[in-house]
Structures are given as structure tokens and as C-alpha cells.
N, C-alpha and C. Protein backbone atom coordinates (compact mmCIF):
# COMPACT_ATOMS: atom_id res chain seq x y z
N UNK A 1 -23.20 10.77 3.88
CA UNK A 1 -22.22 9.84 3.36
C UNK A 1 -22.44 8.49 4.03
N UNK A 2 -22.35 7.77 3.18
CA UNK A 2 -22.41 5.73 3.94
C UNK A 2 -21.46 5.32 4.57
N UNK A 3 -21.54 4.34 4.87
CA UNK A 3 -20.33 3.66 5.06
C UNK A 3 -19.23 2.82 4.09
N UNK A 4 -19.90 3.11 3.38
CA UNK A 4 -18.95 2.74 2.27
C UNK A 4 -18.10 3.61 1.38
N UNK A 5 -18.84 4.52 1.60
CA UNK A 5 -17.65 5.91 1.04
C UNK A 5 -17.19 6.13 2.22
N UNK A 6 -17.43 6.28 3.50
CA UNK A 6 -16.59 6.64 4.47
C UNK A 6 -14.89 5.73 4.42
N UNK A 7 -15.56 4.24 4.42
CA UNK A 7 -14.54 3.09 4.28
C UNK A 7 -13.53 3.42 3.70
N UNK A 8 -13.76 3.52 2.16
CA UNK A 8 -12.89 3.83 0.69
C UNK A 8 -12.36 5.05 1.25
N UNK A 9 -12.86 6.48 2.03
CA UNK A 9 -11.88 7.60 1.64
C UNK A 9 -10.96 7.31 3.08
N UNK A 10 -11.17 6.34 4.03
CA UNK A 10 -10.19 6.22 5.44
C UNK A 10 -9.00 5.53 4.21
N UNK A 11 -9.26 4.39 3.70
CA UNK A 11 -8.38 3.20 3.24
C UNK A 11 -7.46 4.15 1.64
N UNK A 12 -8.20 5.07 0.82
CA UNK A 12 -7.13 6.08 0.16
C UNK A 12 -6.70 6.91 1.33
N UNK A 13 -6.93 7.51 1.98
CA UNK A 13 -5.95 8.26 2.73
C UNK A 13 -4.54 7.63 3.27
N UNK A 14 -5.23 6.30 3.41
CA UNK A 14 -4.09 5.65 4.27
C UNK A 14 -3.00 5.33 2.83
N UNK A 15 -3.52 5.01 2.17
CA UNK A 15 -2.46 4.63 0.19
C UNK A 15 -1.82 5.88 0.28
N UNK A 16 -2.71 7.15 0.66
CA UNK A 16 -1.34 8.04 0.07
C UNK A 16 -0.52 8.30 1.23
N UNK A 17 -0.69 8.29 2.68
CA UNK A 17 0.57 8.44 3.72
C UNK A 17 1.27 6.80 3.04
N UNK A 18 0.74 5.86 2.88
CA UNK A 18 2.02 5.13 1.80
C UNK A 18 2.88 5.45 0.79
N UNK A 19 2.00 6.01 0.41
CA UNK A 19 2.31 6.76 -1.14
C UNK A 19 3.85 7.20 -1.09
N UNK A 20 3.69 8.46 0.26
CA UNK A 20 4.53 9.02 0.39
C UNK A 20 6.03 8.41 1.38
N UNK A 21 5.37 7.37 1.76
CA UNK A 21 6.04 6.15 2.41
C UNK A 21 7.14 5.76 1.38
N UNK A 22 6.99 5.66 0.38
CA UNK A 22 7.35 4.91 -0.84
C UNK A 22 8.30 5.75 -1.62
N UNK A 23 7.72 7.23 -1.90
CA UNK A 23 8.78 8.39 -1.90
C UNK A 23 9.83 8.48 -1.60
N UNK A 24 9.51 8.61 0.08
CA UNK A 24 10.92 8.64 0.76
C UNK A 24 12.05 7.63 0.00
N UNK A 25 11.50 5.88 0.81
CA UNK A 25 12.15 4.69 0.13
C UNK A 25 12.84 5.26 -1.10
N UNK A 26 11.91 5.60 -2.13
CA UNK A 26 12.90 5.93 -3.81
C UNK A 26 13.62 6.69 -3.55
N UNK A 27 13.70 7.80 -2.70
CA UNK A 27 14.79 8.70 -2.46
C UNK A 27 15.86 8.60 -1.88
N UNK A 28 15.87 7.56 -0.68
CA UNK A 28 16.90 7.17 -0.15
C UNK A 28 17.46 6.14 -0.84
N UNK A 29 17.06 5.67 -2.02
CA UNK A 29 17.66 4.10 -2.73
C UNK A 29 18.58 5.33 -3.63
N UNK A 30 18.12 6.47 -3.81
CA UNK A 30 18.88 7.35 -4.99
C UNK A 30 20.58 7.67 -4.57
N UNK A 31 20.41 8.23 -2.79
CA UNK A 31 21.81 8.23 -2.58
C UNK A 31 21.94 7.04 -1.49
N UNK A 32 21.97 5.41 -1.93
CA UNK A 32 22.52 4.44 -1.08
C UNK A 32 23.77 4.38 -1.91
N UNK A 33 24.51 3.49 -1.54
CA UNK A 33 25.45 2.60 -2.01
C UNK A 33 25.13 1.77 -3.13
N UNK A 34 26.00 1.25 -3.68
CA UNK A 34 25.45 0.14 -4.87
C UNK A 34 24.51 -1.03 -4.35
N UNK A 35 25.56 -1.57 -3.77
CA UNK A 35 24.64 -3.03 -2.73
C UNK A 35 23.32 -2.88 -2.31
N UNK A 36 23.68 -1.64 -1.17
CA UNK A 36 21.96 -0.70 -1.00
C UNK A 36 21.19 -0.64 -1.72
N UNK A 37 21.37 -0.37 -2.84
CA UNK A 37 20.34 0.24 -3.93
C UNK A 37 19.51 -1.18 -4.27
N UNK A 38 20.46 -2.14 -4.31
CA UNK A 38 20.03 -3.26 -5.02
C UNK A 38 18.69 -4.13 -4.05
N UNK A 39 19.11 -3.93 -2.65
CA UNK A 39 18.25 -4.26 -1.87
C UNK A 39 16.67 -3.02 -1.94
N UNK A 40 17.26 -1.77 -1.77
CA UNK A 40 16.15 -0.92 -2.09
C UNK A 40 15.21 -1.34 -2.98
N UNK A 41 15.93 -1.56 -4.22
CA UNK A 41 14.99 -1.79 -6.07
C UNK A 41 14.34 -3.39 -5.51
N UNK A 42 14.51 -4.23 -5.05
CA UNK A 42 14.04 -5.48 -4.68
C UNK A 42 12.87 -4.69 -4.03
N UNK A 43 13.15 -4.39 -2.40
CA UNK A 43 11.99 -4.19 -1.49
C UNK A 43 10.99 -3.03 -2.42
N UNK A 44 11.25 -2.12 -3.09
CA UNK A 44 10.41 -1.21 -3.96
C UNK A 44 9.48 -1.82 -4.93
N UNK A 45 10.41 -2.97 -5.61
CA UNK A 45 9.71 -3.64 -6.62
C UNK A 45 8.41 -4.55 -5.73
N UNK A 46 8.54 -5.15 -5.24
CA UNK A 46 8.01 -5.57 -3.99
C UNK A 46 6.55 -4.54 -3.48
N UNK A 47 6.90 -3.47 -2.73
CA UNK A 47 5.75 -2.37 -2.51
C UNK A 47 4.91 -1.95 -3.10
N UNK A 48 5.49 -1.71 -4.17
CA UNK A 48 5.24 -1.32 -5.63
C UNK A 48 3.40 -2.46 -5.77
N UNK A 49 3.90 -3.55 -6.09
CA UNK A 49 3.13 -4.56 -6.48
C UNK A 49 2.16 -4.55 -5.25
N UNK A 50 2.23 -4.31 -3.89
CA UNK A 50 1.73 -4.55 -2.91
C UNK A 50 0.30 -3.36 -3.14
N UNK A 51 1.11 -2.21 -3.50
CA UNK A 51 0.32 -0.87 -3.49
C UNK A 51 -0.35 -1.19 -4.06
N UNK A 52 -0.32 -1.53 -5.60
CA UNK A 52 -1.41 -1.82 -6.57
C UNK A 52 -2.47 -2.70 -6.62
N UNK A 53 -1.73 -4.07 -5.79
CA UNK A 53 -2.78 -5.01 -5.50
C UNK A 53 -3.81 -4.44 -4.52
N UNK A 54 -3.39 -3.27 -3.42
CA UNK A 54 -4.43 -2.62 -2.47
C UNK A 54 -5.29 -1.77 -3.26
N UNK A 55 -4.88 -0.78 -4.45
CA UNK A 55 -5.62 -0.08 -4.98
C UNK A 55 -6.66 -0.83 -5.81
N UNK A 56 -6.49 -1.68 -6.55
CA UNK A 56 -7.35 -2.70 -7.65
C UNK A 56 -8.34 -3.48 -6.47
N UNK A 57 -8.19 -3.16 -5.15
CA UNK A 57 -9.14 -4.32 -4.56
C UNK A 57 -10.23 -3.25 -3.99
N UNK A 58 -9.19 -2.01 -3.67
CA UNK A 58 -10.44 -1.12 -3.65
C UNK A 58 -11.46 -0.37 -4.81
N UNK A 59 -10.62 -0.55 -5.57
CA UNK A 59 -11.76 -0.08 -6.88
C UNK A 59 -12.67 -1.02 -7.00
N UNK A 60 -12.30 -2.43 -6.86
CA UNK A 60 -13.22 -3.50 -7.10
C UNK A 60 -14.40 -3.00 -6.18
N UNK A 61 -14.51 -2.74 -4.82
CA UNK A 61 -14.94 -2.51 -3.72
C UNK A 61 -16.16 -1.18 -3.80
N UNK A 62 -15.46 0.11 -4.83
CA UNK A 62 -15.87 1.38 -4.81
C UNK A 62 -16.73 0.83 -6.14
N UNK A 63 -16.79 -0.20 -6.57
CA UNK A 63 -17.80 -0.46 -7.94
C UNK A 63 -18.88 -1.52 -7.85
N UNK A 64 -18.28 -1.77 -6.65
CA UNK A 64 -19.65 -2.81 -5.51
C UNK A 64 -20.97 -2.46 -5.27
N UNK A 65 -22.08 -2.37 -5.47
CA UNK A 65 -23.45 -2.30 -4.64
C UNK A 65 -23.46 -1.88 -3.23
N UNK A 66 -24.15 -0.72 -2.82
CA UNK A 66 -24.35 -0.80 -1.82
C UNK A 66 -24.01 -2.39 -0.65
N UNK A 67 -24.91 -3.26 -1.12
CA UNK A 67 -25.23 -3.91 -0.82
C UNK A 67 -24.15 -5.16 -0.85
N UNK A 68 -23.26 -5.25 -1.83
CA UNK A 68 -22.41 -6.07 -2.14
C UNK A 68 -20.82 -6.10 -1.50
N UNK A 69 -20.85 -5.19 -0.63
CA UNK A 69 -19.53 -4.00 -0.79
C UNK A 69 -19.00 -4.61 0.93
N UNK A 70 -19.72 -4.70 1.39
CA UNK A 70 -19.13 -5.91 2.85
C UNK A 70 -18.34 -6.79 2.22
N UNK A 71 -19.01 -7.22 1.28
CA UNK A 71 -18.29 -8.61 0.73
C UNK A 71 -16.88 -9.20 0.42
N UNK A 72 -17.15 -7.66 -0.22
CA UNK A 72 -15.38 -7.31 -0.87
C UNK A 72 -14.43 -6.31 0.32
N UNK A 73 -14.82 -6.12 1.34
CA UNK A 73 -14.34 -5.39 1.96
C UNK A 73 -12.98 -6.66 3.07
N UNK A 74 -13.32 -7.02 3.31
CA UNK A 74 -12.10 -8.69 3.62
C UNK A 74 -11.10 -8.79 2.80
N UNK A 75 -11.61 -8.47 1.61
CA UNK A 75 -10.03 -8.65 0.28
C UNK A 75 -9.39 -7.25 0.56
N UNK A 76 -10.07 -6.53 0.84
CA UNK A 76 -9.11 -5.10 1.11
C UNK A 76 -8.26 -4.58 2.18
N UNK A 77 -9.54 -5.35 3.34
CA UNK A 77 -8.52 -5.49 4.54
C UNK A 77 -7.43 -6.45 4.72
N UNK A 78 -7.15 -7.36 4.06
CA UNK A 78 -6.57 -8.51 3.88
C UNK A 78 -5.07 -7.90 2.73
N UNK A 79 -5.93 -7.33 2.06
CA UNK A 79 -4.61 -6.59 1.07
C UNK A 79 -3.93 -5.46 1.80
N UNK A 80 -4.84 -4.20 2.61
CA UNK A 80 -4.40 -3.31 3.25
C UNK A 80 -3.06 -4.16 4.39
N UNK A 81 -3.57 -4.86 5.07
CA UNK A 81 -2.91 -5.33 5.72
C UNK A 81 -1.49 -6.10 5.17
N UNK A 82 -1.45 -6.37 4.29
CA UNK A 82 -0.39 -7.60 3.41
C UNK A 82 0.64 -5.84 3.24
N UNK A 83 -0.06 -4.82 2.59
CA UNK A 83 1.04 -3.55 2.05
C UNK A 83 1.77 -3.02 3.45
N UNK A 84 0.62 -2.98 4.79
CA UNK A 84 1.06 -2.33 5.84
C UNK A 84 2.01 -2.79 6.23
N UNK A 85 2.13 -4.13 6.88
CA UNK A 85 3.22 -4.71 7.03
C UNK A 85 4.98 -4.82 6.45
N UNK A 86 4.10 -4.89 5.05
CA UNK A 86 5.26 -4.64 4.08
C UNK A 86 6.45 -3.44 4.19
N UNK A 87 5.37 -2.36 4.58
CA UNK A 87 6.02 -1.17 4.58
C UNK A 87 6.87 -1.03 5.68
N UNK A 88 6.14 -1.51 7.09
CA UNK A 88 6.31 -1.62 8.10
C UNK A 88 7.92 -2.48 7.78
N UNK A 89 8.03 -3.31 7.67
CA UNK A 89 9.45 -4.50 7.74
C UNK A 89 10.50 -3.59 6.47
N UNK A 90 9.92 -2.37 5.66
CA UNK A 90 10.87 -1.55 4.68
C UNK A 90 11.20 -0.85 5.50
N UNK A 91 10.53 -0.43 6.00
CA UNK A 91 11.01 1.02 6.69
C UNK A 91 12.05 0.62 8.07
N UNK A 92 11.75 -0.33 8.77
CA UNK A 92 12.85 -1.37 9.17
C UNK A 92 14.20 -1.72 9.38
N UNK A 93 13.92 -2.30 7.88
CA UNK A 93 14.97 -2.78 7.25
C UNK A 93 16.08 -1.56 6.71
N UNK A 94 15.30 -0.64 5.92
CA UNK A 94 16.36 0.45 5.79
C UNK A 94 16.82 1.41 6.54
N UNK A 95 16.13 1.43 7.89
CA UNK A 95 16.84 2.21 8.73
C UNK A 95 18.02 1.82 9.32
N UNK A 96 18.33 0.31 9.29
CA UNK A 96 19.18 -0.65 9.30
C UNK A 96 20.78 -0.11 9.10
């Protein structure tokens, strides 16, 4: 295996302990309060978009060249990092 499939299956593993990151979040927005909820559906809508922009940068990445695939690997860490955080300041915020 390369390093480039190694890369891609560390960076999905890490999407789905989000994944399930995100789970939780929908589950606890199910029994908040009204107000709660409303902040939940914001920060979700939010993750939501974060997740996807991480997944679309890695497909871009997993359809790269050997050779090409450093290149694009900055937009992923750059995106990985933008969702981590994200999650990081949700998980946060709703323990709140």
C-alpha cells in the first residue's frame, strides 16, 4: 500500500469517528428544548456542510495521480482541519 492510500484510509476513518460525532449531535438536538434545538439545527447545518466539503476534497485527492496527490493533499488538511475544529467548538458548546 502507498502513501496515498494509507493517507485517504487514516483521513476516512477519522470522517466516520465524525460521522458518528454528528449522530450523537442529531440525537441530542431530538430531546433539547425548543431554543436548543434551534441552536443544534444551526451548528448541524453548519457540520453538515463542513463534512462534505472534507469528503469532496478527498475524493478530489483519491482521483489524483500518484504523482499529483501531495498537491491536493493541503486542501484536505486544510478542510480536515476547518471540520475538526468545528466539531471540536460543537461538542463544546452543547455540553454547555
Amino acid at each position: 500500500m502507498n502513501t496515498k492510500e494509507n493517507y485517504q484510509q487514516k483521513v476516512e476513518a477519522e470522517l466516520v469517528l465524525v460521522q458518528a460525532k454528528l449522530a450523537e449531535f442529531k440525537a441530542r438536538a431530538k430531546v433539547a428544548s425548543a431554543d436548543a434545538r434551534i441552536s443544534y439545527d444551526e451548528q448541524m447545518s453548519e457540520l453538515e456542510q463542513r463534512f462534505d466539503d472534507t469528503k469532496t476534497k478527498l475524493k478530489e485527492l483519491g482521483e489524483a495521480s500518484d504523482g499529483a496527490w501531495e498537491n491536493l493533499k493541503d486542501g484536505v488538511e486544510s478542510a480536515w482541519s476547518t471540520l475538526s475544529n468545528s466539531v471540536q467548538h460543537a461538542a463544546d458548546k452543547f455540553k454547555a
